[in-house]
N, C-alpha and C. Protein backbone atom coordinates (compact mmCIF):
# COMPACT_ATOMS: atom_id res chain seq x y z
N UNK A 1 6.22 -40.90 27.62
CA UNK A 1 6.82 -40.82 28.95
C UNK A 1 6.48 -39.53 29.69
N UNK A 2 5.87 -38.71 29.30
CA UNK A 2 5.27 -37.60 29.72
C UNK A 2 4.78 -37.53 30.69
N UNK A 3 5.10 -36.93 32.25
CA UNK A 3 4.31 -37.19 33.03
C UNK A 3 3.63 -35.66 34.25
N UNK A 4 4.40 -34.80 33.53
CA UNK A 4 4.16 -33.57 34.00
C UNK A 4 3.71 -32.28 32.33
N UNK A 5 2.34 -31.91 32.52
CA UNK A 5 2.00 -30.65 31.92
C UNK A 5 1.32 -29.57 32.25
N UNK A 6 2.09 -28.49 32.39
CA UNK A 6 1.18 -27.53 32.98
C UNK A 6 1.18 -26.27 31.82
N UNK A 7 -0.22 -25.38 31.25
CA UNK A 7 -0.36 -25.01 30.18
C UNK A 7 -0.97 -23.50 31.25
N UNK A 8 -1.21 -23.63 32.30
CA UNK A 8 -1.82 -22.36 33.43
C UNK A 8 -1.30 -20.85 32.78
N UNK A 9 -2.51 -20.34 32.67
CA UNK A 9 -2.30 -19.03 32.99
C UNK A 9 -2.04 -18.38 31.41
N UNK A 10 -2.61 -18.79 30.23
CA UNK A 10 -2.74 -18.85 29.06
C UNK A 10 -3.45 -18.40 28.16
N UNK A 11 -3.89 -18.12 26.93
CA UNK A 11 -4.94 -17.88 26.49
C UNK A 11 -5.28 -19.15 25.32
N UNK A 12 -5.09 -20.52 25.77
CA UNK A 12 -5.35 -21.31 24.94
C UNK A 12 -7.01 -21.89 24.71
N UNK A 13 -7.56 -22.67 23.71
CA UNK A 13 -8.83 -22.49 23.29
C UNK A 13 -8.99 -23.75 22.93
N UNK A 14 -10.12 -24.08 22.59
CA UNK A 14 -10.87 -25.24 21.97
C UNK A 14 -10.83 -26.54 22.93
N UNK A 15 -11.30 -27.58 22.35
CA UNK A 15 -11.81 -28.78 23.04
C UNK A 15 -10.27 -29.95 23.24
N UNK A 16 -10.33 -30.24 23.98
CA UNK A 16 -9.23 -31.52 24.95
C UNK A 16 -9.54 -32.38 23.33
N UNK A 17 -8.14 -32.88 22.95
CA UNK A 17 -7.91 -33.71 21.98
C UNK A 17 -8.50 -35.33 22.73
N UNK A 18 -9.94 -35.86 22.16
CA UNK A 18 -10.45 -37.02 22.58
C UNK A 18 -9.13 -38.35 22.99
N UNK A 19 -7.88 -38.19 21.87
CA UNK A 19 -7.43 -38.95 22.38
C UNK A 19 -6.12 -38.99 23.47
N UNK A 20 -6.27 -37.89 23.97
CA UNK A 20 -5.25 -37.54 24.74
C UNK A 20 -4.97 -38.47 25.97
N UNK A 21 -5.88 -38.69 26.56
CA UNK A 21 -6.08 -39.73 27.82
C UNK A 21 -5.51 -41.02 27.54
N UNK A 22 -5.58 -41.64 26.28
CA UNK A 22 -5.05 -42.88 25.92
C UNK A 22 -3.60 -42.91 25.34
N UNK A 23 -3.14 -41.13 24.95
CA UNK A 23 -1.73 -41.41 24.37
C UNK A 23 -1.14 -40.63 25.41
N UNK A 24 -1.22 -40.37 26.41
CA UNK A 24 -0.17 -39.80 27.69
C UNK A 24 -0.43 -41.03 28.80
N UNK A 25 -0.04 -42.17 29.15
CA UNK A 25 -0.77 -43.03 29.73
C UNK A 25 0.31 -42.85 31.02
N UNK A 26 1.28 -41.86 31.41
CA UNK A 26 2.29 -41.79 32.54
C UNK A 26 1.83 -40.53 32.88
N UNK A 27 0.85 -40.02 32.42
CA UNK A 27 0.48 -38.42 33.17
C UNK A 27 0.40 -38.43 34.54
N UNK A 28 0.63 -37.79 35.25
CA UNK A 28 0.20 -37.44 36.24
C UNK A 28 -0.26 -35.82 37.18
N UNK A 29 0.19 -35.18 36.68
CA UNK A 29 -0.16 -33.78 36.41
C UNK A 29 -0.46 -33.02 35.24
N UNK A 30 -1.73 -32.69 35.65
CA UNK A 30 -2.00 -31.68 34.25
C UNK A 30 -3.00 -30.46 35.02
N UNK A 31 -2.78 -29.51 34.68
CA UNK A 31 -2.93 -27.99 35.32
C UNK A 31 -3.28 -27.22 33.73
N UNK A 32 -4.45 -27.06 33.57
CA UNK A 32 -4.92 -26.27 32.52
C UNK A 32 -5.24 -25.13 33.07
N UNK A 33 -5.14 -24.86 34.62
CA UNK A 33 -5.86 -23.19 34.99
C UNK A 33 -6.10 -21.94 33.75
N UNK A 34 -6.96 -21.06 34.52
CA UNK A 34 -7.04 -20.31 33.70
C UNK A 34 -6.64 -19.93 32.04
N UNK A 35 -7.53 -20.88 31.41
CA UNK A 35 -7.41 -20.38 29.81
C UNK A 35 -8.88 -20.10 29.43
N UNK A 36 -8.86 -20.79 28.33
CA UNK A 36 -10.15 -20.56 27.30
C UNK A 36 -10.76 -21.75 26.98
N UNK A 37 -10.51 -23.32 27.79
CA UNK A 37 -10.54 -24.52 26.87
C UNK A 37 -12.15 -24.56 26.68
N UNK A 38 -12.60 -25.39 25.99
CA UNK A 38 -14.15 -25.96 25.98
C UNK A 38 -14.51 -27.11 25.86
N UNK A 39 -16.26 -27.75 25.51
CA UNK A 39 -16.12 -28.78 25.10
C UNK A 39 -16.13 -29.73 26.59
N UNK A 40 -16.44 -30.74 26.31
CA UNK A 40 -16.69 -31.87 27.63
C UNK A 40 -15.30 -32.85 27.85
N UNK A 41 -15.23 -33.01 29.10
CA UNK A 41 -14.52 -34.30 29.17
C UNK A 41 -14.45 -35.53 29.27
N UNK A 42 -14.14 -36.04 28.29
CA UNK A 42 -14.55 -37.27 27.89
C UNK A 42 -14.16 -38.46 28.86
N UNK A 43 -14.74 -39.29 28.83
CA UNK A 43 -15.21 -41.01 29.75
C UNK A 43 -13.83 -41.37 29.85
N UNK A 44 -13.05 -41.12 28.78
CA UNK A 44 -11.46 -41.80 28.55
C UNK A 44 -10.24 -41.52 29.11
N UNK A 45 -11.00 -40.49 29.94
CA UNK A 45 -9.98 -39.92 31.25
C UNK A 45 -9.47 -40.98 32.10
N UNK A 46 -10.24 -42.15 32.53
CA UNK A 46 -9.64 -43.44 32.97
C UNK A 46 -8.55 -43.71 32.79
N UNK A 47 -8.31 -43.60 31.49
CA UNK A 47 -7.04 -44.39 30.98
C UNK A 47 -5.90 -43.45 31.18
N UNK A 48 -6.06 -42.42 31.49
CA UNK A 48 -4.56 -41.73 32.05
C UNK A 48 -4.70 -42.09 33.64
N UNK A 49 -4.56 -43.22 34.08
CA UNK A 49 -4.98 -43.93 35.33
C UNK A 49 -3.59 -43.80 36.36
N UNK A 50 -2.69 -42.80 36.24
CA UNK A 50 -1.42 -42.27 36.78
C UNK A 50 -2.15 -40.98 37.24
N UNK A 51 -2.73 -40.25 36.98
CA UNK A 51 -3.09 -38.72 37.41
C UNK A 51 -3.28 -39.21 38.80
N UNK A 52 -2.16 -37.79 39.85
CA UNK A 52 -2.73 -37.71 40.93
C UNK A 52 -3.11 -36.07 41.06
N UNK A 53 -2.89 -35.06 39.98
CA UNK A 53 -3.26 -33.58 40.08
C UNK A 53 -3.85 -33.87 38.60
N UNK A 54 -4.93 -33.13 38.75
CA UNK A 54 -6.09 -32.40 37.57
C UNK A 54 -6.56 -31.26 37.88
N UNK A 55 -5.85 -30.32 36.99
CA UNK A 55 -6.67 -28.82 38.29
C UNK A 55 -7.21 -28.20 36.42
N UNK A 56 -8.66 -27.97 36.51
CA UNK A 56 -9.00 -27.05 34.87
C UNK A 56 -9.68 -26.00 35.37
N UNK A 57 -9.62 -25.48 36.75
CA UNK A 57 -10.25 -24.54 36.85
C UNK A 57 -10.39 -22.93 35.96
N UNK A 58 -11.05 -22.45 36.28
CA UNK A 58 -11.30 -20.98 35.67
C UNK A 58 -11.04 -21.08 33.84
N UNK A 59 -12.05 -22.19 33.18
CA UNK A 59 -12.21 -22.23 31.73
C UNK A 59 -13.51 -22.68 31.35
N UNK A 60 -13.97 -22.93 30.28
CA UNK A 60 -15.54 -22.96 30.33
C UNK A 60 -16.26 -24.70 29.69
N UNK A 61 -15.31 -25.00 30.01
CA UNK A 61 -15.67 -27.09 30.17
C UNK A 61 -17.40 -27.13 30.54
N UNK A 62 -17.83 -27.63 29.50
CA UNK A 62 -19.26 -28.37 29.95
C UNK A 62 -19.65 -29.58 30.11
N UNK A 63 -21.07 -29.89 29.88
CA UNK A 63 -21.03 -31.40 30.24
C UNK A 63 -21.22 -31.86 31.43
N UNK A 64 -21.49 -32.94 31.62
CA UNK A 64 -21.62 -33.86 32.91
C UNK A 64 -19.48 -34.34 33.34
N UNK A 65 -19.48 -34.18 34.48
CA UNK A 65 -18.12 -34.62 34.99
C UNK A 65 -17.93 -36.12 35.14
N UNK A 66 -17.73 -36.81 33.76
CA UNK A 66 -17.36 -38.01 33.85
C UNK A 66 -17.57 -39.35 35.29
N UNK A 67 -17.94 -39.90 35.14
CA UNK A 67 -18.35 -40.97 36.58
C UNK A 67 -16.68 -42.06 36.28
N UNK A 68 -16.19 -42.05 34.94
CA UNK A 68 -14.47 -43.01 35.15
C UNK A 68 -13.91 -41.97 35.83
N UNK A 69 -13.77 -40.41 36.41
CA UNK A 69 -12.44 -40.30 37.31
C UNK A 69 -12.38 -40.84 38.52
N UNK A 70 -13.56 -41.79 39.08
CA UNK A 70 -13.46 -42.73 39.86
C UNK A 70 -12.42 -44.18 39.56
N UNK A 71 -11.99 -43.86 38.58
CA UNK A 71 -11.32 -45.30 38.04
C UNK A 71 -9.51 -44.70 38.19
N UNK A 72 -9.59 -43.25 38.65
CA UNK A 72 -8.05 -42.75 38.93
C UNK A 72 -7.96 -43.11 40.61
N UNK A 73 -7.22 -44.09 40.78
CA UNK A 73 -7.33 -44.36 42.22
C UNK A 73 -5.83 -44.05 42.79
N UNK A 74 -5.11 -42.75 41.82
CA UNK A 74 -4.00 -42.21 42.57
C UNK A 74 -4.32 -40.83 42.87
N UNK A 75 -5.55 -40.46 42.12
CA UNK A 75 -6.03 -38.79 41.87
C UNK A 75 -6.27 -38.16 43.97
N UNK A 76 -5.20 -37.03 43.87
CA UNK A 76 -4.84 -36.55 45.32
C UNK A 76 -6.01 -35.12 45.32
N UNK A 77 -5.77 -34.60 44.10
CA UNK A 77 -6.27 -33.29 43.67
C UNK A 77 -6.98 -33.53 42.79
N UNK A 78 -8.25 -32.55 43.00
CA UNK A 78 -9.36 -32.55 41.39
C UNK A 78 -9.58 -30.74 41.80
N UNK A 79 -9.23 -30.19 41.07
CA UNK A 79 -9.84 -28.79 40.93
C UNK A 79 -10.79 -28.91 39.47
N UNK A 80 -11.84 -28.51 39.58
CA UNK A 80 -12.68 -28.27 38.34
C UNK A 80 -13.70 -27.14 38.49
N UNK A 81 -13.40 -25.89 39.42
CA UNK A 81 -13.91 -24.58 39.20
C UNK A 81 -13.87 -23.78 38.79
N UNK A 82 -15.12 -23.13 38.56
CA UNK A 82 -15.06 -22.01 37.69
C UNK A 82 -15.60 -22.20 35.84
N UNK A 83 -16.07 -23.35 36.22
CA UNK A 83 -16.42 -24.12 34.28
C UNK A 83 -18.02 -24.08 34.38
N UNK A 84 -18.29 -24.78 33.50
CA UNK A 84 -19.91 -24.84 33.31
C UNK A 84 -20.15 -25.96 33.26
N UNK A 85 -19.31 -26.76 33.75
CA UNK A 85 -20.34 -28.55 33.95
C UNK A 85 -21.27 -28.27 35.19
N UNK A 86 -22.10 -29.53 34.53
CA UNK A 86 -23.40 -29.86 34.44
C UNK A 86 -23.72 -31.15 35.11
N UNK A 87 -24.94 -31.63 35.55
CA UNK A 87 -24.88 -33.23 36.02
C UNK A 87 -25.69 -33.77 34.88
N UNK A 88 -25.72 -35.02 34.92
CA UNK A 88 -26.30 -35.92 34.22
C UNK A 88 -27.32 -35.91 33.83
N UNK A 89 -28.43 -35.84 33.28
CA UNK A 89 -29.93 -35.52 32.97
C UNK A 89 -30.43 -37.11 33.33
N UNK A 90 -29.92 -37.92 33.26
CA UNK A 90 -30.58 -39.41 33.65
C UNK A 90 -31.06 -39.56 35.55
N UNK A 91 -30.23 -38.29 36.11
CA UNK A 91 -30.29 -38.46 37.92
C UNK A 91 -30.62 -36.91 38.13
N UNK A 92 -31.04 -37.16 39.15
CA UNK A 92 -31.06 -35.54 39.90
C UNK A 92 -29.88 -35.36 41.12
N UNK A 93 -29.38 -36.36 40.88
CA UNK A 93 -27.95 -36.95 41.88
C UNK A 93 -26.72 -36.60 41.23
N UNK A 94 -25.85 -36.02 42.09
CA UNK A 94 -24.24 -35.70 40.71
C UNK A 94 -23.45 -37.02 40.96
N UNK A 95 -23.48 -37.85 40.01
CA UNK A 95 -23.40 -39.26 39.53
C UNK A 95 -21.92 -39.25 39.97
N UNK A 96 -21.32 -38.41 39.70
CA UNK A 96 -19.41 -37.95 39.78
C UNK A 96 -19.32 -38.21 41.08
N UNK A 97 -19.74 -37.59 41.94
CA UNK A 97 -19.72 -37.46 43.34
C UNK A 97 -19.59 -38.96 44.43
N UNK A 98 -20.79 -39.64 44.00
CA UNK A 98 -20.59 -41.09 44.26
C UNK A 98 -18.98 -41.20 43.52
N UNK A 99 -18.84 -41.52 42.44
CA UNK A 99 -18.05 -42.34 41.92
C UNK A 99 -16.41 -41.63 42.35
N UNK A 100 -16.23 -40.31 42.69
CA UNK A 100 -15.31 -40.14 43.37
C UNK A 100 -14.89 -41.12 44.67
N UNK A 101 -15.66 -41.55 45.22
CA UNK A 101 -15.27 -41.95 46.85
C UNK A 101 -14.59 -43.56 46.23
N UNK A 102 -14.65 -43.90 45.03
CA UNK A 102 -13.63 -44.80 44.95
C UNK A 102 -11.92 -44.45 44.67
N UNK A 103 -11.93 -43.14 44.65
CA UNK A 103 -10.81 -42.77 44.76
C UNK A 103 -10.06 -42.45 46.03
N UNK A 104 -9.21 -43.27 46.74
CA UNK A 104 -9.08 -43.74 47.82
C UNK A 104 -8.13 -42.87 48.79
N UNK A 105 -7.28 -41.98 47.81
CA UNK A 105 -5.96 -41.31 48.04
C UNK A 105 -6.33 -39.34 47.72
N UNK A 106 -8.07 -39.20 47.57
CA UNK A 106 -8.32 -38.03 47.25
C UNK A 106 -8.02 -37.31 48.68
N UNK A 107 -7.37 -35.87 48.67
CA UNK A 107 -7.21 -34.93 49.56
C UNK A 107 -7.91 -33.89 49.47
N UNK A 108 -8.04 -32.93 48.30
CA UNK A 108 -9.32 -32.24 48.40
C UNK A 108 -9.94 -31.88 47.10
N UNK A 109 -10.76 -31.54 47.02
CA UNK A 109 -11.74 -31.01 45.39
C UNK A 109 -11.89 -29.59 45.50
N UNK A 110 -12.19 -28.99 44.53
CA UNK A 110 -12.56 -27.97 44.14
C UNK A 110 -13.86 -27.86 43.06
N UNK A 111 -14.96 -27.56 43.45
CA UNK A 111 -15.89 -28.10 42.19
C UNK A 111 -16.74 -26.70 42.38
N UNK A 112 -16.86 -25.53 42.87
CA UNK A 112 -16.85 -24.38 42.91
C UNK A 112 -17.88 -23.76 41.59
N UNK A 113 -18.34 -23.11 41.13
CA UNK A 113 -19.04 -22.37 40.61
C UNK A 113 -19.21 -22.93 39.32
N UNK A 114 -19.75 -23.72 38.99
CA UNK A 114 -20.42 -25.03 38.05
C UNK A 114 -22.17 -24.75 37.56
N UNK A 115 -22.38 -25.34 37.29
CA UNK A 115 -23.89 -24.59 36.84
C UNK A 115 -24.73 -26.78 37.28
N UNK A 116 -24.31 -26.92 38.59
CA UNK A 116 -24.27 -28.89 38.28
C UNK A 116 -26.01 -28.76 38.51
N UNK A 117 -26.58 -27.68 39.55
CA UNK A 117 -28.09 -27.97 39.26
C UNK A 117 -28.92 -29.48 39.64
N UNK A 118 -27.93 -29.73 40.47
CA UNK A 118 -28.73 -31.26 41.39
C UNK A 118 -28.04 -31.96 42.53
N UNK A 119 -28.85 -32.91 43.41
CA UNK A 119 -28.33 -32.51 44.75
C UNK A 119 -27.17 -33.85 44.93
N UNK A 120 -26.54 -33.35 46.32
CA UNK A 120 -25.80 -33.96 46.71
C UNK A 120 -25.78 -35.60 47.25
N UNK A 121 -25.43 -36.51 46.48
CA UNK A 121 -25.63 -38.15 46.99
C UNK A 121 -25.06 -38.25 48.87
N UNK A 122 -26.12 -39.41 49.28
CA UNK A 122 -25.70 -39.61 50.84
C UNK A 122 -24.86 -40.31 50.96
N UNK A 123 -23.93 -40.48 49.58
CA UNK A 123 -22.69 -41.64 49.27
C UNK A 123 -21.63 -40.86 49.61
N UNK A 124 -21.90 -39.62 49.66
CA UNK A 124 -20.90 -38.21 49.82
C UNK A 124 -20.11 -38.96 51.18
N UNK A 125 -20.89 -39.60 52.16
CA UNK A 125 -20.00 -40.29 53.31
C UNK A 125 -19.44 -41.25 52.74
N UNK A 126 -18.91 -41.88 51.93
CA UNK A 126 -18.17 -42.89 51.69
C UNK A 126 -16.58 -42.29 51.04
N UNK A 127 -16.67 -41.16 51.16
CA UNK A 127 -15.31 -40.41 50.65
C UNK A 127 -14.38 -41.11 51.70
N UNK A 128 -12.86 -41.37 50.90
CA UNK A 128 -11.98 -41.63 51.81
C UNK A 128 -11.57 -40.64 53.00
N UNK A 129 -10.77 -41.44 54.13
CA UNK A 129 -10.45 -40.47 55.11
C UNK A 129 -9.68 -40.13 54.69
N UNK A 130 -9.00 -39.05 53.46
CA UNK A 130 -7.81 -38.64 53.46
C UNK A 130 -8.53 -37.05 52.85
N UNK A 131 -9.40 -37.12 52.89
CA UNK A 131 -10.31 -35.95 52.27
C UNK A 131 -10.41 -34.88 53.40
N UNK A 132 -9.83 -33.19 52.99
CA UNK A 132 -9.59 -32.43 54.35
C UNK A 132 -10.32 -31.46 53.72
N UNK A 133 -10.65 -31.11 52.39
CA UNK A 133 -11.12 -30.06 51.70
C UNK A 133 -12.11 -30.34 50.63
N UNK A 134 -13.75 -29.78 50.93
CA UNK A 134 -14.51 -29.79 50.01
C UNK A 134 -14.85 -28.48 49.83
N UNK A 135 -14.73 -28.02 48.60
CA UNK A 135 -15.36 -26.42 48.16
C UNK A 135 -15.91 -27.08 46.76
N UNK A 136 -17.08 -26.47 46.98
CA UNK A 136 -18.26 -26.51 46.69
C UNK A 136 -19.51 -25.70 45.99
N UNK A 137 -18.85 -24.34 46.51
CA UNK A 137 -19.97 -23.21 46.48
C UNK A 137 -20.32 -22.45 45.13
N UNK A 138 -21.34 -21.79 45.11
CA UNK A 138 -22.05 -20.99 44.30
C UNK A 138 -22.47 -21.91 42.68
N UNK A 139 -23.00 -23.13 43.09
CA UNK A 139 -23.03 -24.49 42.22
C UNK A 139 -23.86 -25.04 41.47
N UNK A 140 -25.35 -23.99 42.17
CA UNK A 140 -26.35 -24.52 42.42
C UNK A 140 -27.02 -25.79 42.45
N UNK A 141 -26.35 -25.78 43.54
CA UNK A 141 -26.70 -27.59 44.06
C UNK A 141 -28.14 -27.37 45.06
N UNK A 142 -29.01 -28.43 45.06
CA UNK A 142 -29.80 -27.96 45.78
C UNK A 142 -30.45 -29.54 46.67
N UNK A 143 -31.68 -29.45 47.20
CA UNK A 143 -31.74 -30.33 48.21
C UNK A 143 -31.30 -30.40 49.62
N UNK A 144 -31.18 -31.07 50.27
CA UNK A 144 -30.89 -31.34 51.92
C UNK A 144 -28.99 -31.90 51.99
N UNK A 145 -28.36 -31.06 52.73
CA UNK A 145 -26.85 -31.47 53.29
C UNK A 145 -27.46 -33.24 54.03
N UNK A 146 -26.82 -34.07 53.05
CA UNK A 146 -26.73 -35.59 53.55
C UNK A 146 -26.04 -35.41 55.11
N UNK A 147 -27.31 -36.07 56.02
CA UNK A 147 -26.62 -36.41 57.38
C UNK A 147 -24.97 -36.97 57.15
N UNK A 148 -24.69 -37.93 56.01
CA UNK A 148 -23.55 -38.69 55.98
C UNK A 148 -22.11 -37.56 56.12
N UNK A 149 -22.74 -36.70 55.52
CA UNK A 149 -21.05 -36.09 55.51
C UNK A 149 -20.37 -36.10 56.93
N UNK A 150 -21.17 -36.26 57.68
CA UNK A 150 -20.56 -36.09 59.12
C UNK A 150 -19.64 -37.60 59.57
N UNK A 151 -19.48 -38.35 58.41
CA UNK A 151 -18.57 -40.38 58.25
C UNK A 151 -17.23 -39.32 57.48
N UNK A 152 -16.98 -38.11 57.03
CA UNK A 152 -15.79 -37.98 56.24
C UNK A 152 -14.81 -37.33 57.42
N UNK A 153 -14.14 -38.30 58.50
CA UNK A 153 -13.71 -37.56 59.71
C UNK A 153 -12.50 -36.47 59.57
N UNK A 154 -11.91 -36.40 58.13
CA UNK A 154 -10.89 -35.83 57.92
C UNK A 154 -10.86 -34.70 57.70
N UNK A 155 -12.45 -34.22 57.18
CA UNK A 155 -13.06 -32.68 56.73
C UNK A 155 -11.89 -31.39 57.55
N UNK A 156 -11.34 -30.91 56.74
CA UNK A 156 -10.91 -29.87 57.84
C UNK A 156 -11.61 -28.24 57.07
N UNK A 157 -12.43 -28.73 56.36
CA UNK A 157 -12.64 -27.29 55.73
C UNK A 157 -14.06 -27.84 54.71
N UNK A 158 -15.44 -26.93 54.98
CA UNK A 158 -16.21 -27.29 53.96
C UNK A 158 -16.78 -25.71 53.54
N UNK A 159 -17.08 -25.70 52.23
CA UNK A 159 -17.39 -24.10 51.53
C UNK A 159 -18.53 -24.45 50.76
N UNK A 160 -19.67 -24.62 51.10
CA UNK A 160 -20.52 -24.50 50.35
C UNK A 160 -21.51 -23.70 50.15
N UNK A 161 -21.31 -22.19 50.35
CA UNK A 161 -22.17 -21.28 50.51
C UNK A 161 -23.03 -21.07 49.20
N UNK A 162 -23.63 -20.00 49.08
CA UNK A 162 -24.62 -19.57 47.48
C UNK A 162 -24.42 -20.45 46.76
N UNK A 163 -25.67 -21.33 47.66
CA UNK A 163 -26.06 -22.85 46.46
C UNK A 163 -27.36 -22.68 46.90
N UNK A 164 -27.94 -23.64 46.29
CA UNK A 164 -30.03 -23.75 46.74
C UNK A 164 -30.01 -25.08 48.05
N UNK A 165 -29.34 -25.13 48.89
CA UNK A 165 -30.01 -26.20 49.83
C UNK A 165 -30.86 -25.81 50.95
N UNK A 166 -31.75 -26.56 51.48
CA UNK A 166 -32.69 -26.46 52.36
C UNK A 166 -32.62 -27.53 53.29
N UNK A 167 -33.65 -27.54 54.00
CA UNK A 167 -33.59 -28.38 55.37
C UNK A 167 -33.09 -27.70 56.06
N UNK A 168 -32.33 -28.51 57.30
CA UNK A 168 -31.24 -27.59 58.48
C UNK A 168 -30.15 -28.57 58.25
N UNK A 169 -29.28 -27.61 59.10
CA UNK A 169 -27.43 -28.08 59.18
C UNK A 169 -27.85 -29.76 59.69
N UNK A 170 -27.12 -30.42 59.44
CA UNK A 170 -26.92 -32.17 59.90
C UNK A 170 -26.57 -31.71 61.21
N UNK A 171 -26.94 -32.45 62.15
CA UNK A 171 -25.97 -32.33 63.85
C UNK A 171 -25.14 -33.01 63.22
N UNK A 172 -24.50 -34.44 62.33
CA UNK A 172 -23.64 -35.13 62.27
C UNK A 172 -22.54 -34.79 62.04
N UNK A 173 -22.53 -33.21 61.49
CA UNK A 173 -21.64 -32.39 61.50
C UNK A 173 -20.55 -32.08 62.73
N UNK A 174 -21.30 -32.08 63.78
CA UNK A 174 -20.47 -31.98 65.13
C UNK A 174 -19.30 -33.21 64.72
N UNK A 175 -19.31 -34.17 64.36
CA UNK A 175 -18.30 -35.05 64.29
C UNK A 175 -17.08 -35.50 63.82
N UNK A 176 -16.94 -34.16 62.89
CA UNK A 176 -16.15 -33.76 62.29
C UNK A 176 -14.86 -32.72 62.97
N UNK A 177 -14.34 -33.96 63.80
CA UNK A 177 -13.73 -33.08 64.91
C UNK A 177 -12.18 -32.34 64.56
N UNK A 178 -11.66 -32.55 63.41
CA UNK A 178 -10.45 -31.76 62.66
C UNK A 178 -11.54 -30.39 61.92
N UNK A 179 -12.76 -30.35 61.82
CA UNK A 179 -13.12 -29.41 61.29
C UNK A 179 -12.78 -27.63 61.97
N UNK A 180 -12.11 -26.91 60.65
CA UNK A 180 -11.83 -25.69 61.10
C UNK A 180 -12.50 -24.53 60.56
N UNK A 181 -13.26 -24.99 59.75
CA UNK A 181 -13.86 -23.79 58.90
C UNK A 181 -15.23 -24.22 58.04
N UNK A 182 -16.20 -23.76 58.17
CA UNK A 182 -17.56 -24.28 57.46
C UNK A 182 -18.30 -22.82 57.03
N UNK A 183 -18.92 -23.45 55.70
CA UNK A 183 -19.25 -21.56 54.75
C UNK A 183 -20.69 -22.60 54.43
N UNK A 184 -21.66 -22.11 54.91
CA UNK A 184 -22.92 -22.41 54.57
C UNK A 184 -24.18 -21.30 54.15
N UNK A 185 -23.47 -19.74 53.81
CA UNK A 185 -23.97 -18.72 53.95
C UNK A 185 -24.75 -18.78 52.40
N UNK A 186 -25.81 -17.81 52.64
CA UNK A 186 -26.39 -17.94 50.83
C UNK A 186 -26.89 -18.98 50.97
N UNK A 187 -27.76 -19.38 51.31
CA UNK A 187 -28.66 -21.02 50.79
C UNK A 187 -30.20 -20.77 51.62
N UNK A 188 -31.07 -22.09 51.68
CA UNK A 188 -32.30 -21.74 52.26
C UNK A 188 -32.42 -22.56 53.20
N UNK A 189 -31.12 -22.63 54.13
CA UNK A 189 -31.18 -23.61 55.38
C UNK A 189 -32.37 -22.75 56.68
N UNK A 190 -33.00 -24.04 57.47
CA UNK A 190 -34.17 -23.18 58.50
C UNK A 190 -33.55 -24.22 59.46
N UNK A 191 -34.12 -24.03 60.47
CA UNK A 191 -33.81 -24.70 61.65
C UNK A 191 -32.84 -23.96 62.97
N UNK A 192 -32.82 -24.67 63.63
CA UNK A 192 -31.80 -24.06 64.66
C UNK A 192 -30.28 -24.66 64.13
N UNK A 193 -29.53 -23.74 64.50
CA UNK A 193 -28.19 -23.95 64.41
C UNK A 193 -27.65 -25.24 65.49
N UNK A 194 -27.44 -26.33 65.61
CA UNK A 194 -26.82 -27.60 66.56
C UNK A 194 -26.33 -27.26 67.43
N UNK A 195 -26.37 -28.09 68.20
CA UNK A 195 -25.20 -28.00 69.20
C UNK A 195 -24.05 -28.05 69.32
N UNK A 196 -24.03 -29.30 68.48
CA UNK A 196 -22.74 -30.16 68.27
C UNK A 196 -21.84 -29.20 67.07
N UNK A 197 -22.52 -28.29 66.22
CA UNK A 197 -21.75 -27.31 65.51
C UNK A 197 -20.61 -26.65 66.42
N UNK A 198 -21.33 -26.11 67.41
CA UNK A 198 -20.81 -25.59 68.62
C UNK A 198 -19.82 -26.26 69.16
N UNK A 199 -19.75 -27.20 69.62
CA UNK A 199 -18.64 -28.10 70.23
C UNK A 199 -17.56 -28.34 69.55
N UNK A 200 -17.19 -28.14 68.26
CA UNK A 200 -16.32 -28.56 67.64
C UNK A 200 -15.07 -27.61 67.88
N UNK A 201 -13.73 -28.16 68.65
CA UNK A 201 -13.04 -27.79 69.42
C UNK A 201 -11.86 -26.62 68.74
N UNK A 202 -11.74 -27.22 66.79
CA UNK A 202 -10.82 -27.18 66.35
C UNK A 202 -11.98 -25.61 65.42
N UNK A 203 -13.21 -25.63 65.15
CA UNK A 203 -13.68 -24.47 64.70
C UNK A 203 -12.93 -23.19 65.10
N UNK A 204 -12.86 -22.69 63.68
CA UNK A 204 -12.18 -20.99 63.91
C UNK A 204 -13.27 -20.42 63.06
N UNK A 205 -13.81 -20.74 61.78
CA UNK A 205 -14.24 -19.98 60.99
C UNK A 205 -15.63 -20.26 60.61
């Protein structure tokens, strides 16, 4: 019946018990911040299919980020910065990323200083509209910003600075008209800066 654990701010260690996901099946919060954990997270995260907070930031988790936390279709929050996952070696695509946007009720991510080393899917527009916060940065993600992100109308904040992308800014970006804040600094973007960057009414930062 367990449906709240928070272990934050700890010095706890070693790898997520494989069967944990299948014997807490009412979880819905779990907050590992800042410890020591390791070790990957396993596919079987599905089955704690109640999570709407997962925050493991600032611990040293490797591995590819599971493609079932698409199968949590209450998950509000995903923090997973500050770890050392990885993407998939089968794609040069972060496989996770797609499979998030079936999570319908996501509000924002945190996927922040990761070692993921491959680029961003143009599925990235299929994120629900309830999505206000993507951080992103120092990831080394690399490749071209998908025109699509400019379909996620809810964006109110994107941070993806000191990563490897190239090309230029999307204009589709202008469309993102709740947008208040965009961090694209550190990367190998060329081009002219848009117009439509410019126009965006609600920009402060």
């Amino acid at each position: 019946s367990l449906s709240r654990m928070s272990l934050d701010e700890n010095n706890f260690n070693g790898s997520l018990p494989f069967s944990m996901w299948t014997t807490l099946p009412n979880l819905q919060v779990l907050n590992l911040d800042n410890n020591k954990f390791t070790g990957m997270i396993s596919s079987s995260i599905s089955n704690a299919s109640k999570l709407t907070f997962l925050s493991l930031n600032f611990n040293s988790f490797t591995g590819p980020l599971p493609t079932t936390l698409g199968k949590l279709r209450f998950l509000k929050r995903l923090f997973v910065g500050a770890n050392n996952f990885t993407r998939e070696s089968s794609t040069p695509e972060l496989k996770f990323i797609s499979s998030l946007t079936n999570c319908r009720e996501l509000e924002k991510m945190e996927l922040s200083l990761n070692q993921f080393n491959g680029f961003l899917p143009t599925s990235i527009g299929n994120f629900s509209k309830t999505v206000t916060v993507f951080n992103a940065f120092g990831s080394h993600i690399k490749g071209t910003i998908p025109s699509e992100i400019g379909n996620i109308s809810s964006l109110e904040s994107i941070n993806m600075d000191s990563n490897e992308f190239t090309g230029s800014i999307p204009s589709t970006i202008g469309k993102l008209a709740h947008l208040d804040r965009i961090y694209l600094e550190h990367n190998g973007l060329q081009g002219s800066i848009p117009a439509e960057l410019c126009q965006l009414k609600m920009l402060g930062d």
